[in-house]
N, C-alpha and C. Protein backbone atom coordinates (compact mmCIF):
# COMPACT_ATOMS: atom_id res chain seq x y z
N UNK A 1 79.24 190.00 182.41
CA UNK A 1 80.60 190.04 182.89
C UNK A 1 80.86 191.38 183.53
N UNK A 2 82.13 191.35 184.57
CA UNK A 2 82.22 192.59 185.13
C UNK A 2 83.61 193.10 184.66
N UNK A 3 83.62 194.72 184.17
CA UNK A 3 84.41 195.08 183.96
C UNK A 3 84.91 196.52 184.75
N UNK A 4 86.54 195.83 185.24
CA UNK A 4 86.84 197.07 186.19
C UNK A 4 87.85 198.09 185.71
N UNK A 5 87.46 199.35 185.27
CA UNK A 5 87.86 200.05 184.62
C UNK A 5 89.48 200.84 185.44
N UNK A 6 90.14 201.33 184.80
CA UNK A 6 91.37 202.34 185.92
C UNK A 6 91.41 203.20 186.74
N UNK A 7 90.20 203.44 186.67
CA UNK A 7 89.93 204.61 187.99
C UNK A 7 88.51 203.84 188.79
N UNK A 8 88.70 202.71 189.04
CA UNK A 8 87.73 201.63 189.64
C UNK A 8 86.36 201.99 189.71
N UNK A 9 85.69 202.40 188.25
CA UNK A 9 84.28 202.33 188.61
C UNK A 9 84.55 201.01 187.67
N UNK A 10 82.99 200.49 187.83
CA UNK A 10 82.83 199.04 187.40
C UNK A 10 81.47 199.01 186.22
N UNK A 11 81.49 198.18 185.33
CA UNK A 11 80.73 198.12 184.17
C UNK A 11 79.89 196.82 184.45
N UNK A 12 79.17 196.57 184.28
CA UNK A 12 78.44 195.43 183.54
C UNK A 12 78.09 195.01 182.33
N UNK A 13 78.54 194.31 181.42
CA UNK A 13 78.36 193.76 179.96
C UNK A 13 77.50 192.61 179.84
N UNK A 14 76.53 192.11 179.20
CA UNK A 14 75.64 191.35 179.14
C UNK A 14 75.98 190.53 177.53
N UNK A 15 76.63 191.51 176.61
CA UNK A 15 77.13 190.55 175.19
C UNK A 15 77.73 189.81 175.69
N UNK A 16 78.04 188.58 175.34
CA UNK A 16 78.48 186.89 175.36
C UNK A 16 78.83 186.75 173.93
N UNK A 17 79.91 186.03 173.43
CA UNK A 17 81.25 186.79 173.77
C UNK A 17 81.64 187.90 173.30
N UNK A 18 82.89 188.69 173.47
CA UNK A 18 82.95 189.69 172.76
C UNK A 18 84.24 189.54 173.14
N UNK A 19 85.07 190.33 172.50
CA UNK A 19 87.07 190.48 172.62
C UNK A 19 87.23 191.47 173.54
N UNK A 20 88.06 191.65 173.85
CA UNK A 20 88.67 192.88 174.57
C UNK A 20 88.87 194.01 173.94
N UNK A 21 89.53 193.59 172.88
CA UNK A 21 89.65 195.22 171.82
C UNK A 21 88.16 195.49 171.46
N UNK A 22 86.98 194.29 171.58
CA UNK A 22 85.71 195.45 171.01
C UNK A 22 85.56 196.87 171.83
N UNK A 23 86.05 195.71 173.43
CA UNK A 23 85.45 196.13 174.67
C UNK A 23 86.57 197.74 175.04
N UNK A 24 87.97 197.71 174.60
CA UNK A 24 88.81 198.73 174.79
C UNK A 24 87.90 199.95 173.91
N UNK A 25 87.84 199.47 172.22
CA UNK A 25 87.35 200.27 171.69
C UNK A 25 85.85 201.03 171.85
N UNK A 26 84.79 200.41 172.50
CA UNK A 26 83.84 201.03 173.00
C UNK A 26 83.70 201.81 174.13
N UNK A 27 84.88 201.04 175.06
CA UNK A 27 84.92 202.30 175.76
C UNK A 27 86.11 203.37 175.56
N UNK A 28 86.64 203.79 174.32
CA UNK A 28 87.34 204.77 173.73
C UNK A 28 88.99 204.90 174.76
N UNK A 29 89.89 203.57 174.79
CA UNK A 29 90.53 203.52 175.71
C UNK A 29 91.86 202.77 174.81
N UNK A 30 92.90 203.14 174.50
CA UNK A 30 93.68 203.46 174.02
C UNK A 30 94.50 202.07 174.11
N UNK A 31 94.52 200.84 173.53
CA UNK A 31 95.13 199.66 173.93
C UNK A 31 96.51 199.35 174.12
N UNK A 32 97.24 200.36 173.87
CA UNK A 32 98.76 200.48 174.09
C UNK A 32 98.88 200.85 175.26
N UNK A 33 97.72 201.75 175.97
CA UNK A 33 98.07 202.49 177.07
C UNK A 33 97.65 201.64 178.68
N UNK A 34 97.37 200.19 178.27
CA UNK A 34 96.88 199.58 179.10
C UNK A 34 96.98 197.91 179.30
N UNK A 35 96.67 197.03 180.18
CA UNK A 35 97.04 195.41 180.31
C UNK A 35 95.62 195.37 180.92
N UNK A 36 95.28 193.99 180.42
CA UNK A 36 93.88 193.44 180.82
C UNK A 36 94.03 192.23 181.57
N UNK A 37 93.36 192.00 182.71
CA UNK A 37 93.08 190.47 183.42
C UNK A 37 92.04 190.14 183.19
N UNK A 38 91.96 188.40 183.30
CA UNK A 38 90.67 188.03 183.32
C UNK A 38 90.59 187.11 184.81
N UNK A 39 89.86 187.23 184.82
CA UNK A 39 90.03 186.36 186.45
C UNK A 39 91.65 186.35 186.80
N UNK A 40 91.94 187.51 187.13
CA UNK A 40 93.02 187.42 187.65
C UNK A 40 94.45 187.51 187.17
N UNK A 41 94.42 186.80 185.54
CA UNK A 41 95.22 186.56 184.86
C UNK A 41 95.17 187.18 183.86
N UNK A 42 96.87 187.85 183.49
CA UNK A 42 96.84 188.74 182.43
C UNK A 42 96.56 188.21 180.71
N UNK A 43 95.88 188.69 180.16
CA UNK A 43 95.29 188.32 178.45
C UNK A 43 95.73 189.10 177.48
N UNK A 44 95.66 188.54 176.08
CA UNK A 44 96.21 189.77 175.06
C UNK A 44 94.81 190.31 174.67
N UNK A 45 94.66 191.40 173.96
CA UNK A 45 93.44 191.44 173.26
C UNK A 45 92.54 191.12 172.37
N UNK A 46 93.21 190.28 171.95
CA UNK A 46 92.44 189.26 171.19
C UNK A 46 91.04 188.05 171.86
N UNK A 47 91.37 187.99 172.97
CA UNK A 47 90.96 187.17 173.86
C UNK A 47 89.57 187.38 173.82
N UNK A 48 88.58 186.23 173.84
CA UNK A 48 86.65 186.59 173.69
C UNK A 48 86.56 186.14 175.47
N UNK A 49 85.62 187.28 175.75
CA UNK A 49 85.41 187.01 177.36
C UNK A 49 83.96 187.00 177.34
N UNK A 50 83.65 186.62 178.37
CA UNK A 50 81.50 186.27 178.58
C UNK A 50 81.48 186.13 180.16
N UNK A 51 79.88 185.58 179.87
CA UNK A 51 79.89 184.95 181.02
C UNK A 51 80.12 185.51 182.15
N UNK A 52 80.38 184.59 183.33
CA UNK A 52 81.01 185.41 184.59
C UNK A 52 82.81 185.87 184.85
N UNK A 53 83.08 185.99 183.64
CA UNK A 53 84.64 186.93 184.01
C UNK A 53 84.32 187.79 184.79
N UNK A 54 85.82 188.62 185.14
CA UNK A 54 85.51 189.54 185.73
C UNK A 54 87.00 189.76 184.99
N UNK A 55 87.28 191.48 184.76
CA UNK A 55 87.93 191.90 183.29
C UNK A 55 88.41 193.18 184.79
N UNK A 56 89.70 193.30 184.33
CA UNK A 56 90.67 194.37 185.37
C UNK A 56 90.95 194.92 183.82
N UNK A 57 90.95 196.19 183.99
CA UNK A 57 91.81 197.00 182.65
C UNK A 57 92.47 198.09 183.82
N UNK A 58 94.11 197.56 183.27
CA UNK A 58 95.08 198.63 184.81
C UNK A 58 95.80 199.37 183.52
N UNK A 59 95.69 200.91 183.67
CA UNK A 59 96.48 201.65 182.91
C UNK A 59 97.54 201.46 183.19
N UNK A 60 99.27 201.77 182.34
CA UNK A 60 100.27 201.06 182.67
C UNK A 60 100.90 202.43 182.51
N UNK A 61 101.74 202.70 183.75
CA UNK A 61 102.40 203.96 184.31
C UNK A 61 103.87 204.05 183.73
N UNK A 62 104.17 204.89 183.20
CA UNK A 62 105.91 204.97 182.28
C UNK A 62 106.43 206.29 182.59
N UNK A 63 107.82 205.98 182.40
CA UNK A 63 108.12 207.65 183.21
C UNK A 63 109.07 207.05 183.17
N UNK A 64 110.02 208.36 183.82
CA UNK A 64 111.41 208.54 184.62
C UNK A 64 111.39 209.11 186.20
């Protein structure tokens, strides 16, 4: 599966399946601080992804 990180470099994962929070937590990325797609469509983290997904992780911008 491909995973596109917030500053758009891109990962390749080969585990089948695995959650999103394994996948937040391995790559040391803060799950409050962010929203995940899977093909396109937004997921909670609970969600098991494989296969040919393709995984958007967009940091989520807050302010005044």
């Amino acid at each position: 599966m491909k995973i596109i990180l917030p500053n758009s470099t891109i990962n390749i994962i080969q585990e089948d399946p695995v959650s999103i929070t394994s996948i937040l937590d391995n790559l040391n990325i803060n799950p409050s601080e962010v929203i995940v797609s899977r093909n396109g469509k937004l997921v909670p983290e609970d969600t098991l992804i494989g296969g040919d997904d393709e995984i958007r992780i967009i940091r989520i911008a807050h302010g005044g």
